[in-house]
Protein backbone atom coordinates (compact mmCIF):
# COMPACT_ATOMS: atom_id res chain seq x y z
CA UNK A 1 6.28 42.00 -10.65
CA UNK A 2 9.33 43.53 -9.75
CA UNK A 3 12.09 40.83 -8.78
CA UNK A 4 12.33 42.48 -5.04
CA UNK A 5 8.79 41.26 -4.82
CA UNK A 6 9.52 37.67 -6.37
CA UNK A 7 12.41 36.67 -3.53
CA UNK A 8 10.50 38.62 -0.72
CA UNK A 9 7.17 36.08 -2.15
CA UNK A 10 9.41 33.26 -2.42
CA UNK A 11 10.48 33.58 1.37
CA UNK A 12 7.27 33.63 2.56
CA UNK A 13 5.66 30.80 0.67
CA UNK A 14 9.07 28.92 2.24
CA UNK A 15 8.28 29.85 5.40
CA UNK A 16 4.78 28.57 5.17
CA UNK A 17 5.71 25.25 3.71
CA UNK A 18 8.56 24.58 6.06
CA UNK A 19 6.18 25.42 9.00
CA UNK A 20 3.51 22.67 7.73
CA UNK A 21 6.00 20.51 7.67
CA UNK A 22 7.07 21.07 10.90
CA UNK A 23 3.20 20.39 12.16
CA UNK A 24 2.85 17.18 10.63
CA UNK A 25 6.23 15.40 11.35
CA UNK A 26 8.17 16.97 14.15
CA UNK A 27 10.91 14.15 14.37
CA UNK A 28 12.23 15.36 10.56
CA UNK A 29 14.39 18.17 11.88
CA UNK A 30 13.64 20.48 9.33
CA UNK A 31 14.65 24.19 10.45
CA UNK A 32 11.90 26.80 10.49
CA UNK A 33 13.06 30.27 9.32
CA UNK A 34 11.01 33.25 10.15
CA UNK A 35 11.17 36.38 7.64
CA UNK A 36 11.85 39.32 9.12
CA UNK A 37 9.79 42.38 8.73
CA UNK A 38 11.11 45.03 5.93
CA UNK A 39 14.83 46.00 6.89
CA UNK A 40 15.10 43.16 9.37
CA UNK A 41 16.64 40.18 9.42
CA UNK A 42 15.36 36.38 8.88
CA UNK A 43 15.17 34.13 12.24
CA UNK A 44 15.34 30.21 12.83
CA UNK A 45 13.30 29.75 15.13
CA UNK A 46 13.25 27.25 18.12
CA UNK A 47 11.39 23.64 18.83
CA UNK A 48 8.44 25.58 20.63
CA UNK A 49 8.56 28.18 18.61
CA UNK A 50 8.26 26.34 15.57
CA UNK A 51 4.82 24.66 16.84
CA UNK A 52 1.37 25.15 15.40
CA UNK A 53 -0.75 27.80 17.34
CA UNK A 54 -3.51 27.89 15.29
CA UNK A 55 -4.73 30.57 12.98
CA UNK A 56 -3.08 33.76 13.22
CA UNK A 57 -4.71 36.45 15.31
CA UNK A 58 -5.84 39.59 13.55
CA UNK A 59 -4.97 42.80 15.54
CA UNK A 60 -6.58 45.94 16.41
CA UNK A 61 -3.36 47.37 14.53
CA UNK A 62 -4.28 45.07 11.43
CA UNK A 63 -7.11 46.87 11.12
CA UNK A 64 -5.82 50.43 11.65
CA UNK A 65 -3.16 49.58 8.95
CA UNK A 66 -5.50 48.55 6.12
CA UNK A 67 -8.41 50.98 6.87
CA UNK A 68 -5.49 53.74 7.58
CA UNK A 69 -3.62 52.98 3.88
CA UNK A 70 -7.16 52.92 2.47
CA UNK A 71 -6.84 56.54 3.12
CA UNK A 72 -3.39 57.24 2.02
CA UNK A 73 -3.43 55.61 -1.23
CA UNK A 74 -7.15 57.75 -1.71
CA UNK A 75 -4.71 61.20 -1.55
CA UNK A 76 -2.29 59.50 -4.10
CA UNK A 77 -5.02 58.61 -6.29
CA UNK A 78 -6.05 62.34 -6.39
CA UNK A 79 -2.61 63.37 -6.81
CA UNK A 80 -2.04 61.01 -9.69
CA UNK A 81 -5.13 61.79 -10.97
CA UNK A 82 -3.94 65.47 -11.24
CA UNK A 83 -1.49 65.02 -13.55
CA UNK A 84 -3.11 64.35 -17.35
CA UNK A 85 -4.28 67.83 -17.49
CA UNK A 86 -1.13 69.41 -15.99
CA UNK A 87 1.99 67.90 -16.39
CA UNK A 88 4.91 67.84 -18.79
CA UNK A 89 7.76 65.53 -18.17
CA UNK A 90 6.62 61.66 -19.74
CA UNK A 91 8.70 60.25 -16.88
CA UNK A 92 6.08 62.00 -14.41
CA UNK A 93 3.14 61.17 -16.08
CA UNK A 94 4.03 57.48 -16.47
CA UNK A 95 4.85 57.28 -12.66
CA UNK A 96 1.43 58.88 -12.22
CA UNK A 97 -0.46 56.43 -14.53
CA UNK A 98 1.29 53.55 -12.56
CA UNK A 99 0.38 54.85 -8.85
CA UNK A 100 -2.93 55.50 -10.02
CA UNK A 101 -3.25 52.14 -11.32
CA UNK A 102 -1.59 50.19 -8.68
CA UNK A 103 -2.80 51.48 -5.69
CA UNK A 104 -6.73 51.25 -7.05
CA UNK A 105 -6.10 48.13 -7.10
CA UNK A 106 -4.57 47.90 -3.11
CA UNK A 107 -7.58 50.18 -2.33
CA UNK A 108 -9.91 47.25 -3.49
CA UNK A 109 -7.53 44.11 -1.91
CA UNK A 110 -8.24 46.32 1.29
CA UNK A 111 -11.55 46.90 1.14
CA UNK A 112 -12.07 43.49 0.67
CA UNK A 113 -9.80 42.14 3.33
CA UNK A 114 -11.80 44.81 5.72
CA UNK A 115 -15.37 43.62 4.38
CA UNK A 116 -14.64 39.77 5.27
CA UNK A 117 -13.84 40.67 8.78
CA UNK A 118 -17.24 43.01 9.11
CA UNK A 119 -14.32 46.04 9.61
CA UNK A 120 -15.63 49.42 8.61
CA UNK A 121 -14.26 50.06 5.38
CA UNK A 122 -13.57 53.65 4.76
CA UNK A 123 -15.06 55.59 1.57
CA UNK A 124 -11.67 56.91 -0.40
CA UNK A 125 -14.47 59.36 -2.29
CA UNK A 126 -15.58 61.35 0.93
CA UNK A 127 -11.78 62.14 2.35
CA UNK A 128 -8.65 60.94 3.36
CA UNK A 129 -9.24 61.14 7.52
CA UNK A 130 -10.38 58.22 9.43
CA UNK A 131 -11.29 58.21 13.08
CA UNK A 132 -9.56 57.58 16.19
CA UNK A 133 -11.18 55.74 19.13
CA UNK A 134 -11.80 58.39 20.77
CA UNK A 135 -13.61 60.25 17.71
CA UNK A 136 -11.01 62.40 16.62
CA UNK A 137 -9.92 62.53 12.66
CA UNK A 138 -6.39 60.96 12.58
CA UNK A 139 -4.26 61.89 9.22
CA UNK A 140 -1.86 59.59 7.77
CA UNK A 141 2.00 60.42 8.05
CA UNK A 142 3.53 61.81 5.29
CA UNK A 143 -0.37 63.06 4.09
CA UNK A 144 -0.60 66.84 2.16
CA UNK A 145 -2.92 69.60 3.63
CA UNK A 146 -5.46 71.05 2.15
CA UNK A 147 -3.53 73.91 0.94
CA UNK A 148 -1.35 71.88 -0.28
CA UNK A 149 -3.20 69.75 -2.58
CA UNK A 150 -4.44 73.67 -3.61
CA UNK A 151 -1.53 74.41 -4.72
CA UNK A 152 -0.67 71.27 -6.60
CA UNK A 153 -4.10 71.69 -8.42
CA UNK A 154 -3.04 75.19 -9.17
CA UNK A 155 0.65 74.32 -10.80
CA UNK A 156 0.75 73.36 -14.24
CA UNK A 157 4.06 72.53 -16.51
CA UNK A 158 7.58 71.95 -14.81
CA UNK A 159 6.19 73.57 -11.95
CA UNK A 160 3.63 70.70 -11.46
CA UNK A 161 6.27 67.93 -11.95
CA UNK A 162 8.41 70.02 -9.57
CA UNK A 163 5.26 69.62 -6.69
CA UNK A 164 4.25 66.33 -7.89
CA UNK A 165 7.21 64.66 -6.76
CA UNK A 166 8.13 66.24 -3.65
CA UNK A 167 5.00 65.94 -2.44
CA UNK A 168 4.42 62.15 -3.54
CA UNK A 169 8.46 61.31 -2.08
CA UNK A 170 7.12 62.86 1.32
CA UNK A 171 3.69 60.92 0.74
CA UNK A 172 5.34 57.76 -0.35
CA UNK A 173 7.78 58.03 3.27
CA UNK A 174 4.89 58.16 5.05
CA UNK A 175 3.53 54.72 3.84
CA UNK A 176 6.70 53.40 4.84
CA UNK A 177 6.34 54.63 8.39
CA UNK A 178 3.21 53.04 8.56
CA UNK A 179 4.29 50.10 7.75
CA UNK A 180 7.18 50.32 9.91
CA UNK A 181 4.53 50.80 13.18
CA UNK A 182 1.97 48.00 12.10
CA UNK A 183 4.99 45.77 12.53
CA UNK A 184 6.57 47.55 15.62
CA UNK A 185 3.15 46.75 17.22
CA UNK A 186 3.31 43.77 19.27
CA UNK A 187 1.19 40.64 17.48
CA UNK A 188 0.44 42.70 14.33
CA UNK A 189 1.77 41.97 10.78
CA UNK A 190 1.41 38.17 10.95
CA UNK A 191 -1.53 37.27 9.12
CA UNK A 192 -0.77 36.34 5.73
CA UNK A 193 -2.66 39.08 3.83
CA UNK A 194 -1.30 41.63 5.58
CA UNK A 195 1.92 40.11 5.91
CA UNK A 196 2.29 40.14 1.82
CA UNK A 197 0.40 43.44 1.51
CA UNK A 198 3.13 45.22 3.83
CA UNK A 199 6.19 43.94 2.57
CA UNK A 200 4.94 45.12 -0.91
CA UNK A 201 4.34 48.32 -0.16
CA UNK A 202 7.73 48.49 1.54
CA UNK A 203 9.34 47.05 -1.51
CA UNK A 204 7.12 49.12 -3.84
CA UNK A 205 7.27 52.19 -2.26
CA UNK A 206 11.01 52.34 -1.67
CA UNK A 207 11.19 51.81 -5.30
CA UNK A 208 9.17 54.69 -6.48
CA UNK A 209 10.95 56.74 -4.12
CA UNK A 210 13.94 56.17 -6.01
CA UNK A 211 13.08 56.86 -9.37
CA UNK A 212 11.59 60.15 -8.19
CA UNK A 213 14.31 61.37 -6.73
CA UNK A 214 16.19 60.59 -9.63
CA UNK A 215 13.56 62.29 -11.98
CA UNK A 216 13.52 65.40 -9.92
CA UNK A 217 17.60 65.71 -9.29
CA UNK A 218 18.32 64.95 -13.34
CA UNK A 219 19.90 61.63 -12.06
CA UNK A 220 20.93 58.93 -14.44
């Protein structure tokens, strides 16, 4: 675990503690901080803000988010999955072995999270579209087309490495606007599962973006 992930954690288990606190002895004083969403700042929040509500509401966003990035991290799993037979830099192949292998794991944390609620829990096997409310497939941001995905199947050598990571950059900013939404939606991004889940792929995903622009500019 990266150490991004171990003070973003840390915050969040503060938060939690402090706000128990807060429930079972008011008189103490003790400040309650708030953490911020990704890119936003932390927040001390108020007397009656600070009070026990109950449990935290799950949105209809929630939902979207999980059974939405369900889907996205299906198209980086074929993407990664791509690259054993086809690529020829170590530095992409290792990113693709840990995508592959990290975001399996995400797919099942979701699927899970989705199954406990009685959610539908989308198939990553049978496509990466899920539907809208009113019926209509809805694609991801930052998600490749068809052709695209053609003609990353078809590359092989520098000219798959080349395609690999300018398609997974793009794909990797669109998780990042997703998460970006779930918490721009009013209510949504509380619960503690998705709270944690979020921030990591913000944290994890900004990352990776890094190091593959670095890989694909020859940066130190």
């Amino acid at each position: 675990m990266n150490t991004a992930q171990n003070v973003i954690r840390s915050i969040f288990v503060a938060f939690v503690a402090t706000l128990c606190s807060c429930a079972a002895g008011e008189e103490s004083g003790a400040r309650v901080v708030r953490p911020g969403a990704p890119g936003e700042p932390t927040r001390v929040l108020d007397a009656d803000e600070a009070q026990p509500t109950g449990s935290v509401e799950v949105t209809r966003a929630d939902v979207g988010f999980m059974q939405g990035m369900i889907a996205h991290h299906a198209q980086a799993l074929t993407m990664s999955r791509l690259a054993p037979d086809r690529v020829e830099a170590d530095g992409v192949r290792l990113l693709a072995e840990r995508i592959e292998r990290s975001q399996d794991d995400e797919i099942a944390l979701m699927s899970r999270w989705l199954a406990t609620r009685g959610e539908e829990v989308p198939d990553p096997e049978t496509g990466y579209q899920i539907p809208s409310a009113a019926g209509q497939p809805v694609i991801m941001p930052g998600m490749l087309s068809e052709d695209e995905l053609a003609e990353l199947e078809g590359a092989s050598g520098a000219e798959f490495d080349r395609l690999f990571l300018i398609y997974m950059i793009r794909h990797h900013e669109g998780a990042l606007t997703m998460v970006r939404e779930l918490f721009e939606s009013e209510g949504s991004g509380q619960e503690g599962v998705i709270f944690e889940f979020a921030v990591d792929v913000d944290s994890d995903q900004r990352i990776e973006i890094a190091r593959m622009v670095r890989v694909l500019t020859g940066s130190p």
